[in-house]
C-alpha atoms as a PDB file:
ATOM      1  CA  UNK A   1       0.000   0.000   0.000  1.00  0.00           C
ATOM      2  CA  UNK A   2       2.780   2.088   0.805  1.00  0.00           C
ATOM      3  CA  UNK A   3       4.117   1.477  -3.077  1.00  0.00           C
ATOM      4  CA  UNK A   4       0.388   2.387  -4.292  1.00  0.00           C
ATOM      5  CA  UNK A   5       0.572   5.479  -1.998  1.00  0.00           C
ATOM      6  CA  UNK A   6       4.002   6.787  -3.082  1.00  0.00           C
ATOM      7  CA  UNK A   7       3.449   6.011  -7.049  1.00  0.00           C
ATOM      8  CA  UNK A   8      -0.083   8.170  -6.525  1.00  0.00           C
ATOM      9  CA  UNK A   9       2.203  10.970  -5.042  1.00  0.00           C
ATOM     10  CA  UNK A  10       4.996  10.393  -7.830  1.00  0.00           C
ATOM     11  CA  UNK A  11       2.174  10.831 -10.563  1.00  0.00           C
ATOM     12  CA  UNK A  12       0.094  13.748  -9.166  1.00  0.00           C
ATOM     13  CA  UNK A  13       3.072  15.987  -8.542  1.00  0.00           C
ATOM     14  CA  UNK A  14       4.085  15.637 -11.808  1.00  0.00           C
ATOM     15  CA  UNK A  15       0.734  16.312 -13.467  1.00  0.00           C
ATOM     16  CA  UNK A  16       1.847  19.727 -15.621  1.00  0.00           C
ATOM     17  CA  UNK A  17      -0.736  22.189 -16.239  1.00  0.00           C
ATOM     18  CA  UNK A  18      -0.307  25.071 -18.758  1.00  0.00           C
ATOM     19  CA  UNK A  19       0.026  28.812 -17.139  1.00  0.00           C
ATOM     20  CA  UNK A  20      -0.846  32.113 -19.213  1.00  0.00           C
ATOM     21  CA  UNK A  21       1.768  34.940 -18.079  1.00  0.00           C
ATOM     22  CA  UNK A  22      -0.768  37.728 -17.500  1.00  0.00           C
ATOM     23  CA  UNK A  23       0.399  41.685 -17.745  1.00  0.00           C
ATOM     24  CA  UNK A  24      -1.323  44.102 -16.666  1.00  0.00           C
ATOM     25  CA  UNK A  25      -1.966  47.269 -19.336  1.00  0.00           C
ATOM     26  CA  UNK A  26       1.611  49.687 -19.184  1.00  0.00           C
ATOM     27  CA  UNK A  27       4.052  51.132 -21.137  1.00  0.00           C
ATOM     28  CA  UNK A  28       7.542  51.456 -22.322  1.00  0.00           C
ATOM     29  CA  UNK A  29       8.915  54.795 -23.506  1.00  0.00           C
ATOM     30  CA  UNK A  30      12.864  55.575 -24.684  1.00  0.00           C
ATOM     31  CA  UNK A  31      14.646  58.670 -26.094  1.00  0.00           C
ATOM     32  CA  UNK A  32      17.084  58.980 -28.760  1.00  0.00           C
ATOM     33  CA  UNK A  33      18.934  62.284 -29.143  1.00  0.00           C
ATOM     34  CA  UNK A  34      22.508  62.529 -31.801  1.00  0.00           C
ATOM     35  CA  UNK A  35      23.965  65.956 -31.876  1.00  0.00           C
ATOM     36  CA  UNK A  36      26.458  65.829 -35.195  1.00  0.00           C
ATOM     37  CA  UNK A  37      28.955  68.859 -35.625  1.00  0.00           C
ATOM     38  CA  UNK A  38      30.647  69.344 -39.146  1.00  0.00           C
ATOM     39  CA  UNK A  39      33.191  71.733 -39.361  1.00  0.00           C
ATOM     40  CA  UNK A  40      34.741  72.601 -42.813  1.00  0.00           C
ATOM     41  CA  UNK A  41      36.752  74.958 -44.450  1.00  0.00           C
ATOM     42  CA  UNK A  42      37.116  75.489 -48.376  1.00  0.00           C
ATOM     43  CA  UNK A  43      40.161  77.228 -49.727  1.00  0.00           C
ATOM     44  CA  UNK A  44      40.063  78.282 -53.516  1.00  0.00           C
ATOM     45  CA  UNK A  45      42.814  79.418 -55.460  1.00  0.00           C
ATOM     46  CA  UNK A  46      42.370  80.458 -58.268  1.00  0.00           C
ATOM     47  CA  UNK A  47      45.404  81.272 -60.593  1.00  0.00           C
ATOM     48  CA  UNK A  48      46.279  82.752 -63.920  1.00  0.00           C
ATOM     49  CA  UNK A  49      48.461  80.957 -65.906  1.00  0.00           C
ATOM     50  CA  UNK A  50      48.773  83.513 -68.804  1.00  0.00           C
ATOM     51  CA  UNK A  51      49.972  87.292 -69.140  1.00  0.00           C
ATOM     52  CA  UNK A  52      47.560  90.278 -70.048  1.00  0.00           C
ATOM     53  CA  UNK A  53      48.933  93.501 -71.604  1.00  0.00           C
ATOM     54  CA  UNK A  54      46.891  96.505 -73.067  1.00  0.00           C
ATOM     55  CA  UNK A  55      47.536 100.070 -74.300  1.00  0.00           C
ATOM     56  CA  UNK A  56      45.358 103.147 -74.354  1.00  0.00           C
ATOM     57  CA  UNK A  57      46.075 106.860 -75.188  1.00  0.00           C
ATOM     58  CA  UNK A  58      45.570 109.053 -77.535  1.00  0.00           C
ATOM     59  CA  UNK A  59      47.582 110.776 -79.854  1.00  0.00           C
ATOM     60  CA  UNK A  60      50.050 107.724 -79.819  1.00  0.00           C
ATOM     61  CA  UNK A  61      51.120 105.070 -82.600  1.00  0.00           C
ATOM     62  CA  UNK A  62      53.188 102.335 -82.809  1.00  0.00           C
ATOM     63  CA  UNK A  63      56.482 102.627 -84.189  1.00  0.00           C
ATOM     64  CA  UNK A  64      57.687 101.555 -87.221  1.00  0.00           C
ATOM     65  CA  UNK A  65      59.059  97.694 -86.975  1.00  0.00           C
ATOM     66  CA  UNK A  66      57.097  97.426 -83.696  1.00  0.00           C
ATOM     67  CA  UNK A  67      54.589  94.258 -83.132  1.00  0.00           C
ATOM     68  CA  UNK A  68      51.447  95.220 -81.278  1.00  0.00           C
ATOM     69  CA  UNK A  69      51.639  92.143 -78.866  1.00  0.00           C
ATOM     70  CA  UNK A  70      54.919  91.289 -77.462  1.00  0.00           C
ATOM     71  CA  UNK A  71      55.997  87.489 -77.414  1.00  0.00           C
ATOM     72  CA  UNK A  72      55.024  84.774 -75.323  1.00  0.00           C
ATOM     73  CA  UNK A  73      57.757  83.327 -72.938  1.00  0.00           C
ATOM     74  CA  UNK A  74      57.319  79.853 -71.266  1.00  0.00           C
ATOM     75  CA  UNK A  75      58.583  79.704 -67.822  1.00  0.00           C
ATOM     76  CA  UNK A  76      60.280  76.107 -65.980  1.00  0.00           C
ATOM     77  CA  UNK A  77      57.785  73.715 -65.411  1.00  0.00           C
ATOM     78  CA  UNK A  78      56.539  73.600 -62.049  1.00  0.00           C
ATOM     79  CA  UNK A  79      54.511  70.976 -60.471  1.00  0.00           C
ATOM     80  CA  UNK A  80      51.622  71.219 -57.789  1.00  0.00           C
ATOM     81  CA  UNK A  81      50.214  67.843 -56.685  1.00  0.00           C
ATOM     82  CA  UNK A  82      49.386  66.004 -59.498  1.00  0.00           C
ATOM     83  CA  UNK A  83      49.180  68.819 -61.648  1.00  0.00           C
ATOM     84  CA  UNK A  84      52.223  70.046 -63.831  1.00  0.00           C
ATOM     85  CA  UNK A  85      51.878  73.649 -65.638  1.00  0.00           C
ATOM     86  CA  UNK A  86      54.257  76.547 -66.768  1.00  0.00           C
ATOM     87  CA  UNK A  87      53.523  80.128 -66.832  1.00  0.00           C
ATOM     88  CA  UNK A  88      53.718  82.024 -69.533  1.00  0.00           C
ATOM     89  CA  UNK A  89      54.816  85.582 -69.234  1.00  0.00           C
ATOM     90  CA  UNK A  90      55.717  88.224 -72.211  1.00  0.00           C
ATOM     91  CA  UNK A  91      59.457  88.521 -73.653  1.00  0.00           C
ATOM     92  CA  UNK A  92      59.586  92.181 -72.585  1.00  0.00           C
ATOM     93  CA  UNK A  93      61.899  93.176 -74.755  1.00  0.00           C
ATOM     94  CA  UNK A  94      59.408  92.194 -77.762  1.00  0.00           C
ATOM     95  CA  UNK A  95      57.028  94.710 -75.726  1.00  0.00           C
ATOM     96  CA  UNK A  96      55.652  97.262 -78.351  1.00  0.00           C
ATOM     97  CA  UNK A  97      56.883 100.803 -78.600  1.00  0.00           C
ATOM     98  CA  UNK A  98      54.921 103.880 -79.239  1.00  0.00           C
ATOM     99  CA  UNK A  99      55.539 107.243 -80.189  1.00  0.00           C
ATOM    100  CA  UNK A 100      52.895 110.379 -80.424  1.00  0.00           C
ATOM    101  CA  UNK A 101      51.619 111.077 -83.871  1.00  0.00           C
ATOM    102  CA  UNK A 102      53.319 113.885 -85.304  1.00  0.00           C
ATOM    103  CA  UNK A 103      51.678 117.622 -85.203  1.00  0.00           C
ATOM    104  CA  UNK A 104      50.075 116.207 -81.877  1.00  0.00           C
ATOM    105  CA  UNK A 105      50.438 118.735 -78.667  1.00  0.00           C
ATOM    106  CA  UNK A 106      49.044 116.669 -76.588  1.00  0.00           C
ATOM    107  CA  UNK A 107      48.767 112.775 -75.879  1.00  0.00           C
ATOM    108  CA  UNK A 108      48.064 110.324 -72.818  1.00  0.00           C
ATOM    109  CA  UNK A 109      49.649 107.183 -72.786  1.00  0.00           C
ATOM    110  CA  UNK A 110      48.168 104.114 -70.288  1.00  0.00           C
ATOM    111  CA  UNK A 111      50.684 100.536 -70.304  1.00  0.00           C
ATOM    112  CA  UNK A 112      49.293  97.726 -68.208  1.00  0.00           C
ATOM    113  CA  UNK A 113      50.721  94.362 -67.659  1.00  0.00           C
ATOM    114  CA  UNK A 114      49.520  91.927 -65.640  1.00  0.00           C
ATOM    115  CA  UNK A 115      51.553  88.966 -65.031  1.00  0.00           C
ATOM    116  CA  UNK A 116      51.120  85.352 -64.664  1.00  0.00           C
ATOM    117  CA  UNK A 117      50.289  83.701 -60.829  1.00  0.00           C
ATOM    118  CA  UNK A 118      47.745  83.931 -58.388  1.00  0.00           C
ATOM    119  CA  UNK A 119      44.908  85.588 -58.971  1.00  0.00           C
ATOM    120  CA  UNK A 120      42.193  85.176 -56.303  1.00  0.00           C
ATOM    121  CA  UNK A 121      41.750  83.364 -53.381  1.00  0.00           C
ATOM    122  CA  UNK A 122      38.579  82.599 -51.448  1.00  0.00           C
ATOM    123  CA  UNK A 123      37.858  80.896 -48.184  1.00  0.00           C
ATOM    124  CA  UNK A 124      34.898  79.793 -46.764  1.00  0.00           C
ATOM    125  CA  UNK A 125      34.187  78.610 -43.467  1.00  0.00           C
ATOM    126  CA  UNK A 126      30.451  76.438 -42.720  1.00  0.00           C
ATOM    127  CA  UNK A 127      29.851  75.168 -38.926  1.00  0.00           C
ATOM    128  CA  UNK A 128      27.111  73.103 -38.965  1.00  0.00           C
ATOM    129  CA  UNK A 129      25.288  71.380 -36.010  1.00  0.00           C
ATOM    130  CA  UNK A 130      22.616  68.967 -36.492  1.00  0.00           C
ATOM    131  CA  UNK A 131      20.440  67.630 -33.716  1.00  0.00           C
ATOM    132  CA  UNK A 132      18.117  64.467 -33.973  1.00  0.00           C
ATOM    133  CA  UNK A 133      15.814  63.676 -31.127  1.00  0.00           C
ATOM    134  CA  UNK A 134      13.623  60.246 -31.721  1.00  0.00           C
ATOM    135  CA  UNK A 135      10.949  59.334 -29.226  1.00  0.00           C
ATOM    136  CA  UNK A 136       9.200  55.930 -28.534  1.00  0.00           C
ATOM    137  CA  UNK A 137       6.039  54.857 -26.949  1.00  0.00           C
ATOM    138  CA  UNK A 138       5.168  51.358 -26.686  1.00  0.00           C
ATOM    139  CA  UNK A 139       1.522  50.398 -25.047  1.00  0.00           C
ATOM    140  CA  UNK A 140       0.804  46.849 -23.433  1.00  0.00           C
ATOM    141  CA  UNK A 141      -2.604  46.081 -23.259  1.00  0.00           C
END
């Protein structure tokens, strides 16, 4: 009786029985916030690689056996990077020569030459800062 008994034991106790978890109603809530900061600065050179030269007056001429536009000279090659170039500048003593007209009394005379390099530069400077804020509700029921 004592085997019946502890068999009727061994069986009961392990009689398993399903359980349902039960929540009550609630909910979950997070924050995301990413602050991003670019800083950036653009430099621009800009350069020129050629020569300008220009004449205006009056009562002037050029004189006989005189070209209007002096030569071009080439400069060494120079290199920048990846980036090879040479300037070119005038052969000054090619430069044209003027004289007043004749019978003139008066007469203005205006030379300018501008040479081969850098030109221009421009920088710019941007800061940005960009915030993102995300917000999450989850609801149990």
């Amino acid at each position: 009786m004592k085997w019946l008994l502890l068999l009727f034991i061994a069986f009961y106790s392990s009689d398993a029985k399903a359980t349902t978890p039960r929540f009550a109603a609630n909910q979950m809530q997070s924050t995301s916030k990413s602050i991003s900061t670019i800083n950036e600065t653009i430099v621009t050179e800009n350069y020129r690689t050629g020569y300008s030269y220009s004449v205006s007056g009056t009562n002037i001429q050029v004189k006989d056996g005189s070209v209007i536009s002096p030569d071009a000279t080439y400069t060494t090659s120079q290199s920048t990077g990846k980036v090879s170039f040479q300037w070119v500048t005038p052969d000054l003593p090619t430069k044209p020569q003027w004289e007043m007209v004749p019978n003139s009394s008066d007469f203005s005379i205006m030379e300018n030459f501008l040479a081969p390099g850098l030109d221009a530069v421009s920088i710019i400077t941007r800061n940005q800062t960009i915030e993102t804020v995300q917000d999450s509700v989850t609801l149990f029921q």
